[in-house]
N, C-alpha and C. Protein backbone atom coordinates (compact mmCIF):
# COMPACT_ATOMS: atom_id res chain seq x y z
N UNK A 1 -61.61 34.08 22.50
CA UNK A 1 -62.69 33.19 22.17
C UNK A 1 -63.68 33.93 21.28
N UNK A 2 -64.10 32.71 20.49
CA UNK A 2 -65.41 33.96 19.29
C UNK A 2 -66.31 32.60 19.36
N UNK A 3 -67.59 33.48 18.63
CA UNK A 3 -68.70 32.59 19.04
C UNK A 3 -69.10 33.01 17.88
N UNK A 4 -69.58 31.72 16.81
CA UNK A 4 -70.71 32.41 15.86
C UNK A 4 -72.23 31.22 15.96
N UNK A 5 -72.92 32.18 15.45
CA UNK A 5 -74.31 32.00 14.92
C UNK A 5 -75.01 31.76 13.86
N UNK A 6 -76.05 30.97 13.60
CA UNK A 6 -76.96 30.92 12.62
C UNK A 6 -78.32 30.66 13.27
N UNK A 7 -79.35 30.87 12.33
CA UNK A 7 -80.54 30.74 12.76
C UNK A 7 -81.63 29.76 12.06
N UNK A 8 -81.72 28.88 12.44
CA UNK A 8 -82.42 27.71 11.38
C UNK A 8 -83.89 28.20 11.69
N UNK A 9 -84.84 27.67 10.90
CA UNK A 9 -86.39 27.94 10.82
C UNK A 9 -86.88 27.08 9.48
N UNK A 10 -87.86 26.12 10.03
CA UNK A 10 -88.59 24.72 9.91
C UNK A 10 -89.87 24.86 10.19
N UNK A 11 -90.98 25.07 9.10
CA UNK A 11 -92.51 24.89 9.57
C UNK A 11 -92.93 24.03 8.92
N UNK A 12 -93.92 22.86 9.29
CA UNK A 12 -94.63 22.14 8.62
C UNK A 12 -95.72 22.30 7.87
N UNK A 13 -96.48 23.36 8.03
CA UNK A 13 -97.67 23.54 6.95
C UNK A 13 -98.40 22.63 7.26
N UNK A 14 -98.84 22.06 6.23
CA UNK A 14 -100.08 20.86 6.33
C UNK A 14 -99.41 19.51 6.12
N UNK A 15 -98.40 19.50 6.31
CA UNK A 15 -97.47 18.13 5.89
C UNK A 15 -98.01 17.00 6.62
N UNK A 16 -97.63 16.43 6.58
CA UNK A 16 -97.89 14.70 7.08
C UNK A 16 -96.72 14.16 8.01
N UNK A 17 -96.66 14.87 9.35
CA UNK A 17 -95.29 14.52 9.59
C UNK A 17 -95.80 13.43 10.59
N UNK A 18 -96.57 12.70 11.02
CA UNK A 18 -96.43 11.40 11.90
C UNK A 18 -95.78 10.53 10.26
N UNK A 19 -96.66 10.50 9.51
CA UNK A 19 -96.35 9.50 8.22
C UNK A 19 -94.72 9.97 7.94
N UNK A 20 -94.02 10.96 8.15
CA UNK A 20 -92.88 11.13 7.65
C UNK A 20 -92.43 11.64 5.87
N UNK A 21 -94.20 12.18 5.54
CA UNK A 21 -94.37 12.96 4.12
C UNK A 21 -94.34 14.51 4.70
N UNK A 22 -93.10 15.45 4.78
CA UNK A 22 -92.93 16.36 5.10
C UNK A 22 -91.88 16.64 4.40
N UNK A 23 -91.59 18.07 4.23
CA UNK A 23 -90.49 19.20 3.66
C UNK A 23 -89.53 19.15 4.29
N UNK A 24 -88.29 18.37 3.66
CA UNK A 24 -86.98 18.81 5.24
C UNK A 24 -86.64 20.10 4.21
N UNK A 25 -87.33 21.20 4.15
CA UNK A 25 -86.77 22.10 3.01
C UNK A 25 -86.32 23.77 4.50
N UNK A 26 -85.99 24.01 4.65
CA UNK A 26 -85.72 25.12 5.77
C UNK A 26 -84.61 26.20 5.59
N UNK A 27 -84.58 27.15 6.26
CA UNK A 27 -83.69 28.75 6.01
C UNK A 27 -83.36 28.71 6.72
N UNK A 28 -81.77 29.02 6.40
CA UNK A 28 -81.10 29.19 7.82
C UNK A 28 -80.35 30.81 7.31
N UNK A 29 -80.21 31.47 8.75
CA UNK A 29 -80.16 33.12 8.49
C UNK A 29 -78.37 33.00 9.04
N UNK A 30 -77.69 33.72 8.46
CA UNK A 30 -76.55 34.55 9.45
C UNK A 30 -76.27 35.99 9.53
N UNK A 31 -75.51 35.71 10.88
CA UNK A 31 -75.06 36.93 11.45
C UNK A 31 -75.08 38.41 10.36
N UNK A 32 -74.88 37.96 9.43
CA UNK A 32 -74.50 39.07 8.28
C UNK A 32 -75.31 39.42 7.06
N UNK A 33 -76.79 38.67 7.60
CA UNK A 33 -78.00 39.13 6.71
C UNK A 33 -78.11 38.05 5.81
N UNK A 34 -77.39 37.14 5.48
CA UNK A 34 -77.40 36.39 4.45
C UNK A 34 -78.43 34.97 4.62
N UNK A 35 -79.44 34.82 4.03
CA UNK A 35 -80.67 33.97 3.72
C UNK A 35 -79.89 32.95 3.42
N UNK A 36 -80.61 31.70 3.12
CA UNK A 36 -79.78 30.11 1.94
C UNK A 36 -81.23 29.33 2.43
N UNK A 37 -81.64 28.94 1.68
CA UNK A 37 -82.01 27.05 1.78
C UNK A 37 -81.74 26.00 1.95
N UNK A 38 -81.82 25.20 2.59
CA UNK A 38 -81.08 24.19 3.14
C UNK A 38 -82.24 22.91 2.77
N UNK A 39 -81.92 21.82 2.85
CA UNK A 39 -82.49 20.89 2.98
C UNK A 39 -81.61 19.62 3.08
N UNK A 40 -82.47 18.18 3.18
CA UNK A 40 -81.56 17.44 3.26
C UNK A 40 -81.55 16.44 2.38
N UNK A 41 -80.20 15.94 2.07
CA UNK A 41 -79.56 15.84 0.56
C UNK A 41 -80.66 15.02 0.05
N UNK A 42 -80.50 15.29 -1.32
CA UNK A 42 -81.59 14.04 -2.05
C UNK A 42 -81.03 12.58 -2.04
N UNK A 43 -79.55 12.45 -1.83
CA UNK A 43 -79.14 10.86 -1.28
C UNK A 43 -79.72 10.07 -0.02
N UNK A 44 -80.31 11.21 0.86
CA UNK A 44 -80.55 10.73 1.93
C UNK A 44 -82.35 10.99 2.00
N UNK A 45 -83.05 11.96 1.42
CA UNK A 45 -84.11 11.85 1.57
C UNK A 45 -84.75 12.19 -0.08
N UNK A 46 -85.61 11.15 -0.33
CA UNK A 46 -86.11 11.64 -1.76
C UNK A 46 -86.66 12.47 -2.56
N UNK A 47 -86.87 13.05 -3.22
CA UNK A 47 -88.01 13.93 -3.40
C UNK A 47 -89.21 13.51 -3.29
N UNK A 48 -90.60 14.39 -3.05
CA UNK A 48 -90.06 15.45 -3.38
C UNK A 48 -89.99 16.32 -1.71
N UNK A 49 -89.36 15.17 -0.97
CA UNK A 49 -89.86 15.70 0.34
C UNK A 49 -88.43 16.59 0.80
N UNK A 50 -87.30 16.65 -0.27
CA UNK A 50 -86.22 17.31 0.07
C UNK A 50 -86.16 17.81 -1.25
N UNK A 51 -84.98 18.98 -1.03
CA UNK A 51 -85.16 20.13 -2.42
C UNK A 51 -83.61 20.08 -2.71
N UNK A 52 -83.33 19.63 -3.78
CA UNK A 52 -81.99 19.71 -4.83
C UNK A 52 -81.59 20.84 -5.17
N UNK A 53 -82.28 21.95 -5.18
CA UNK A 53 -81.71 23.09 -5.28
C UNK A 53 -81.25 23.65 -4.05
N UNK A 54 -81.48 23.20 -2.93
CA UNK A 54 -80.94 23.90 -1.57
C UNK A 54 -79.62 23.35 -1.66
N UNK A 55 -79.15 23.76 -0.43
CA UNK A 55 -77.86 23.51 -0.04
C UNK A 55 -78.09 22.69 1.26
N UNK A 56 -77.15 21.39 1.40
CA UNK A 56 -77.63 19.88 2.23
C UNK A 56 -76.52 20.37 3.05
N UNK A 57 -76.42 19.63 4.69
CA UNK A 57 -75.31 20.27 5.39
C UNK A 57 -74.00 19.19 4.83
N UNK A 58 -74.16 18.00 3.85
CA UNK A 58 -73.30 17.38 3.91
C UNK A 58 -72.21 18.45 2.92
N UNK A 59 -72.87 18.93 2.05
CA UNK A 59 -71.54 19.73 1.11
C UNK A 59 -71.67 20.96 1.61
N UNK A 60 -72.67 21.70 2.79
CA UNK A 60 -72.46 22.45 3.17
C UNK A 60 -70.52 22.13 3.87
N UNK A 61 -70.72 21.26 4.99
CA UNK A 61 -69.26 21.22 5.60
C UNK A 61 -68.37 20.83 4.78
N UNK A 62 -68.46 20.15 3.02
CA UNK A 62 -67.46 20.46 2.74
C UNK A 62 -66.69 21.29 2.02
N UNK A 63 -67.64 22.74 1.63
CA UNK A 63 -67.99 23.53 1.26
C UNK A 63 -66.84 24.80 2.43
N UNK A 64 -67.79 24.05 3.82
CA UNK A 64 -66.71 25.12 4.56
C UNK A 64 -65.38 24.83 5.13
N UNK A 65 -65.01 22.84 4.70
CA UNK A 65 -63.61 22.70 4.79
C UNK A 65 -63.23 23.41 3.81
N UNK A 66 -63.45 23.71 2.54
CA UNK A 66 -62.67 23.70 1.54
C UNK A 66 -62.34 25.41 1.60
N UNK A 67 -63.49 26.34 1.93
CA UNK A 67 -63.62 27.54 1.73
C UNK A 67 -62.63 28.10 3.12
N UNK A 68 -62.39 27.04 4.49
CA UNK A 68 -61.56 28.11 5.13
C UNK A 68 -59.73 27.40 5.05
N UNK A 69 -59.47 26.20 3.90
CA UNK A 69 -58.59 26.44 3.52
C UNK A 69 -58.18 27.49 2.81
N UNK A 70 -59.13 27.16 1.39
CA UNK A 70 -58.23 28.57 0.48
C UNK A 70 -58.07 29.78 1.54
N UNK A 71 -59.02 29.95 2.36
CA UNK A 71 -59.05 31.64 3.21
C UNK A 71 -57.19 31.73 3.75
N UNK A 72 -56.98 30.36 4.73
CA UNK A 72 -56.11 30.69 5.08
C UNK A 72 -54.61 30.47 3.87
N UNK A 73 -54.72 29.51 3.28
CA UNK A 73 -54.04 29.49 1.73
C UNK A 73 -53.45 30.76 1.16
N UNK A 74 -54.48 31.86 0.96
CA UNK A 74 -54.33 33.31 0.16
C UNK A 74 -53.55 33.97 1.29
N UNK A 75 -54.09 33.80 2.49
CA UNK A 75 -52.77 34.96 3.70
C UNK A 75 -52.11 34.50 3.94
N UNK A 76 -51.66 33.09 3.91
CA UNK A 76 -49.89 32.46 3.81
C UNK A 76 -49.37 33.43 2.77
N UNK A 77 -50.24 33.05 1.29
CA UNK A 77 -49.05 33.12 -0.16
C UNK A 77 -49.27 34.63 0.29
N UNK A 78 -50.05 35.70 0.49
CA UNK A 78 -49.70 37.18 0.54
C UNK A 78 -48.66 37.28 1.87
N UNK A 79 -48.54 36.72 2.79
CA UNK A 79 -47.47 37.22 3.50
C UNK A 79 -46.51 36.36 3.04
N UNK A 80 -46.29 35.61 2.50
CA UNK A 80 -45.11 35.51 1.81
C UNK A 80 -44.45 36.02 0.64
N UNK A 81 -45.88 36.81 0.22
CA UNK A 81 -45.27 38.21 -0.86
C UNK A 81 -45.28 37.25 -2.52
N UNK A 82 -46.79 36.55 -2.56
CA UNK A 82 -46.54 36.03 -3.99
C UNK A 82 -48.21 36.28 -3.90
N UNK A 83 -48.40 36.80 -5.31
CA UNK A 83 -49.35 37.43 -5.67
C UNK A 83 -50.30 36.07 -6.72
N UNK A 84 -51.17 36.49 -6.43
CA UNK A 84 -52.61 35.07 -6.79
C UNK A 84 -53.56 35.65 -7.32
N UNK A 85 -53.98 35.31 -8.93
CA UNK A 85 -55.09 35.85 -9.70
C UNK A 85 -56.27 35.35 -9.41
N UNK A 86 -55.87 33.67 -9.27
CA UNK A 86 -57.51 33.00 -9.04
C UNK A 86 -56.73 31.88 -8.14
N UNK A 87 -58.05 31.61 -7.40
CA UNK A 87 -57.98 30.28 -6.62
C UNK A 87 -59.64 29.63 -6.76
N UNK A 88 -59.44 28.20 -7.64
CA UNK A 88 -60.34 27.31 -7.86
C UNK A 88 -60.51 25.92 -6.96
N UNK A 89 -61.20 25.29 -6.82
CA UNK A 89 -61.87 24.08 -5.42
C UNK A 89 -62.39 23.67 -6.37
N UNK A 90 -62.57 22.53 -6.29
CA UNK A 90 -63.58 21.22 -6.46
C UNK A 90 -63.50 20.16 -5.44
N UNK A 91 -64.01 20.73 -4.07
CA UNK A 91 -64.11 19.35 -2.73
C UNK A 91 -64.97 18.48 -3.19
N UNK A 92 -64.45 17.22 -3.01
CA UNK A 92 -65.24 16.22 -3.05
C UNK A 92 -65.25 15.55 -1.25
N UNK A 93 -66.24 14.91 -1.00
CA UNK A 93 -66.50 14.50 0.12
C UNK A 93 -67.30 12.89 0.28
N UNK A 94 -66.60 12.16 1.12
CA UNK A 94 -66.96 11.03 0.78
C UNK A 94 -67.55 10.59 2.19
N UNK A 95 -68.91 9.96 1.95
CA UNK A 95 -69.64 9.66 3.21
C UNK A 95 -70.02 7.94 3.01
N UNK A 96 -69.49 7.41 4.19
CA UNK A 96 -69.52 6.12 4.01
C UNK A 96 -69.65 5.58 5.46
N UNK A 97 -69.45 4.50 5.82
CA UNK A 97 -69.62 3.45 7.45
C UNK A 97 -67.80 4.29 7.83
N UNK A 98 -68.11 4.33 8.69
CA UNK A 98 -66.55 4.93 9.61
C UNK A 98 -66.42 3.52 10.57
N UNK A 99 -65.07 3.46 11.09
CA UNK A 99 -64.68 2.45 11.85
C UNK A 99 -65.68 1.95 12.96
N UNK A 100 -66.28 2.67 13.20
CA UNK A 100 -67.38 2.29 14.37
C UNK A 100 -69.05 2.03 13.90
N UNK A 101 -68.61 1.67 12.18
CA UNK A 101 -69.68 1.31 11.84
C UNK A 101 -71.02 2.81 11.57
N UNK A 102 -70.18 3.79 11.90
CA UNK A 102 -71.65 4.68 11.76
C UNK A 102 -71.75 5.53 10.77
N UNK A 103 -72.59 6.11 9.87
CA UNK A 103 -72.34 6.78 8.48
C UNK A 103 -71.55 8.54 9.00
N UNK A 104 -70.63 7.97 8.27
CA UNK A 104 -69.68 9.57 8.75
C UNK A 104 -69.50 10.19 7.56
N UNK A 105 -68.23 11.77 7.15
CA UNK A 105 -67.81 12.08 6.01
C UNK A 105 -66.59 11.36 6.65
N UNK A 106 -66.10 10.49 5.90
CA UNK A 106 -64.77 9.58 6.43
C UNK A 106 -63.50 10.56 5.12
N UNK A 107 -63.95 10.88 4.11
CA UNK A 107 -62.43 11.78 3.96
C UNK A 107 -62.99 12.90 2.55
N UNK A 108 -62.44 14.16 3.04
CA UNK A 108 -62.61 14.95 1.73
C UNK A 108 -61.54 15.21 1.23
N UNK A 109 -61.81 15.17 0.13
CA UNK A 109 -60.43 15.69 -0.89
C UNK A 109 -60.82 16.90 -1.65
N UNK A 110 -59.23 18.09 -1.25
CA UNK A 110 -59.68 19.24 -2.02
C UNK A 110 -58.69 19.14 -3.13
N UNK A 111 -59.22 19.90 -4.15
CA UNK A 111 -58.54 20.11 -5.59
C UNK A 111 -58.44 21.30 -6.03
N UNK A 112 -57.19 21.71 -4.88
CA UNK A 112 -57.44 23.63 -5.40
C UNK A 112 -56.38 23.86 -6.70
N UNK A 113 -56.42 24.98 -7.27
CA UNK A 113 -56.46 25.22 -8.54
C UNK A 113 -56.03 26.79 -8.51
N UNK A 114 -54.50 26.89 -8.32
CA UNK A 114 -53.89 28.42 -7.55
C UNK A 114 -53.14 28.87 -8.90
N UNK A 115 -53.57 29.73 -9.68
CA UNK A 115 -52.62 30.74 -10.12
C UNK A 115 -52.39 31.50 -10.05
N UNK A 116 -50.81 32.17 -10.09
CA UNK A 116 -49.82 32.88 -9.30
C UNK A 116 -49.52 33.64 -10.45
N UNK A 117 -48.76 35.29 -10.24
CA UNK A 117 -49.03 36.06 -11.24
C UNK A 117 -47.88 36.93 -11.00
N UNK A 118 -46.71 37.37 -11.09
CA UNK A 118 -45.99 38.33 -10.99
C UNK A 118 -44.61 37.39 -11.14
N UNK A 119 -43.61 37.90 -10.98
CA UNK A 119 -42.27 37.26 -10.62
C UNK A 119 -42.02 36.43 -9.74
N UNK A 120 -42.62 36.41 -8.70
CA UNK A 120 -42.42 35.56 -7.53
C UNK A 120 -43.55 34.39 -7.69
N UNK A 121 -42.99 33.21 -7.89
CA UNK A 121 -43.75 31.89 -7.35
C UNK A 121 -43.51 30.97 -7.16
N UNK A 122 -44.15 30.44 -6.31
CA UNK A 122 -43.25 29.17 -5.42
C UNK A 122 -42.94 27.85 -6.35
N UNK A 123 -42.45 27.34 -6.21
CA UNK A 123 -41.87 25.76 -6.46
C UNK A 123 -42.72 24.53 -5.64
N UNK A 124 -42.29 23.52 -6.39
CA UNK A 124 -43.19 22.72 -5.98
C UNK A 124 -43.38 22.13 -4.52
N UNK A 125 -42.07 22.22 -3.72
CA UNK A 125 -41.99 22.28 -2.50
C UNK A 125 -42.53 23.34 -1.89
N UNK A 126 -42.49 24.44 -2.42
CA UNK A 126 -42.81 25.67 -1.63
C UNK A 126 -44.89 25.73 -1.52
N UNK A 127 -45.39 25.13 -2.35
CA UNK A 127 -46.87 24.92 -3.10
C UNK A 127 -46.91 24.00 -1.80
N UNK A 128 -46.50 22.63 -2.04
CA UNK A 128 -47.02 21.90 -1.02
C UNK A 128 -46.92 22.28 0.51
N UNK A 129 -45.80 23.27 0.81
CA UNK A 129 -45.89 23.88 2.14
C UNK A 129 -46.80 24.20 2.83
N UNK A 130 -47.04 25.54 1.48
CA UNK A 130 -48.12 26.66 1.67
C UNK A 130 -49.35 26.33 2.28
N UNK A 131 -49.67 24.70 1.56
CA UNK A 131 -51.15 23.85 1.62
C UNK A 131 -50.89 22.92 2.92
N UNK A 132 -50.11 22.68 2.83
CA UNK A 132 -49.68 21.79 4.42
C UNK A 132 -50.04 22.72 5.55
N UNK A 133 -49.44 24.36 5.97
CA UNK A 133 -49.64 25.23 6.25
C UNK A 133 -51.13 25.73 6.37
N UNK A 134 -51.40 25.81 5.41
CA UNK A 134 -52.81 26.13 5.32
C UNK A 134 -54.32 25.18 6.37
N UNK A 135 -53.82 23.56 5.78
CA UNK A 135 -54.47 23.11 6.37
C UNK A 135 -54.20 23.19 8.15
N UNK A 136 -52.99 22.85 8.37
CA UNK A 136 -52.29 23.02 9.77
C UNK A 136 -53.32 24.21 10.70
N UNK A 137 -53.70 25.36 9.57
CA UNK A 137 -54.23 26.51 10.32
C UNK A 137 -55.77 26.88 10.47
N UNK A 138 -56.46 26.07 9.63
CA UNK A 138 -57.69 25.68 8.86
C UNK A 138 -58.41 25.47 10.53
N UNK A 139 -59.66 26.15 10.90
CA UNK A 139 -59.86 25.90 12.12
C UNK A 139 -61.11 24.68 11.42
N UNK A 140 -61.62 24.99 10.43
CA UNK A 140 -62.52 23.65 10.55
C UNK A 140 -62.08 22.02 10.59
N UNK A 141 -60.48 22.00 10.20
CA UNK A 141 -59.73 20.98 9.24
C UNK A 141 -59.52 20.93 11.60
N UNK A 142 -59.39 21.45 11.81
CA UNK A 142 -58.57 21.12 13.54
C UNK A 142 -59.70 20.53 14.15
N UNK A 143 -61.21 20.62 13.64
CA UNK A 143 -62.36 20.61 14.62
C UNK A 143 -62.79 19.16 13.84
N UNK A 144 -62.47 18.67 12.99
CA UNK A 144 -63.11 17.33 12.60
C UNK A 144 -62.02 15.97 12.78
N UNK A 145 -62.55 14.89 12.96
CA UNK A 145 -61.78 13.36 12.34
C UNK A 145 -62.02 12.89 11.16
N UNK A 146 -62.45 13.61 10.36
CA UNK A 146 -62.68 13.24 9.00
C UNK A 146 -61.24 13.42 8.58
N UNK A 147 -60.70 12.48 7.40
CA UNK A 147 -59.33 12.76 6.62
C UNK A 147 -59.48 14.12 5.98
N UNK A 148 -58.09 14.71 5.20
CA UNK A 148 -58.36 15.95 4.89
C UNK A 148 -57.50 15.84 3.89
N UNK A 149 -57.62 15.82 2.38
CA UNK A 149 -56.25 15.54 1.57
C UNK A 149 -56.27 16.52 0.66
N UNK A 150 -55.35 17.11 0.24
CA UNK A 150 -55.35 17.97 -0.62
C UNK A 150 -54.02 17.74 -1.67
N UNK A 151 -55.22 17.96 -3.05
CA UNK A 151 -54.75 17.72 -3.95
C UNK A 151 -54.00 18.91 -5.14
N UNK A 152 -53.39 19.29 -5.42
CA UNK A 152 -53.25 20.83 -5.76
C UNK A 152 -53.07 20.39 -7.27
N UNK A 153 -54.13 21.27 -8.41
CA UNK A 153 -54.41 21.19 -9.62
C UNK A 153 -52.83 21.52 -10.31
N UNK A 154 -52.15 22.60 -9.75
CA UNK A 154 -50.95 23.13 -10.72
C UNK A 154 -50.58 24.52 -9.81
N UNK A 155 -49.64 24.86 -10.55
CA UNK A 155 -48.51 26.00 -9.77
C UNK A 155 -49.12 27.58 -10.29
């Protein structure tokens, strides 16, 4: 069993929070020193009481579906002994009414973008494995009901 952490931190200042004119703008810390800004998305709250330059948790999670596919993606194709120059994402994430009527991420689609570099590389069956595989092992892709589709740019 593993356990991780983050540390959120939210002050109001002089805001107006009975009226609901306040900063959802806030830092969240991890385990490993690393700062970010967060706020919440400008779809959902306007400016300038939310910040477009932070990072919103909605593309945060799909940010970390997408980031612990490729993770597990790259240690399939290296233990299968095929060597990878770049691996590119473009998740898209779609938030809409879910069957029970309540605003969910009802499906992300990833668009990874794998090129392969030496003598050895898979086929197009062997590509879609790898990613089938990948997701199969993906602990965030096991922990949600959101759909999970992946789209693969090229070989």
């Amino acid at each position: 069993m593993s356990t991780f952490t983050a540390t959120l931190l939210w002050e109001r200042g002089d805001a107006d929070f009975p009226g609901k004119r306040y900063s959802r703008r806030h830092q969240v810390s991890f385990d490993g020193g690393a700062r970010t800004l967060w706020s919440a998305a400008p779809q959902n709250v306007p400016a300038p009481w939310s910040d477009a330059t932070a990072i919103d948790p909605e593309e945060a999670f799909v940010a970390s579906l997408a980031s612990c596919h490729m993770l597990w993606f790259l240690a399939l194709a290296a233990g299968q002994g095929y060597d990878i120059e770049r691996y590119a994402d473009n998740p898209v994430g779609l938030m809409e009414r879910n069957a029970e009527g309540r605003i969910a991420m009802t499906v992300i689609t990833l668009h990874p973008d794998v090129q392969f570099s030496g003598a050895k590389r898979p086929d197009d069956a062997q590509l879609e494995q790898l990613h089938e595989r990948a997701h199969h092992e993906c602990y965030i892709a096991n922990s949600v009901r959101t759909e999970i589709r992946v789209q693969p740019i090229s070989a």
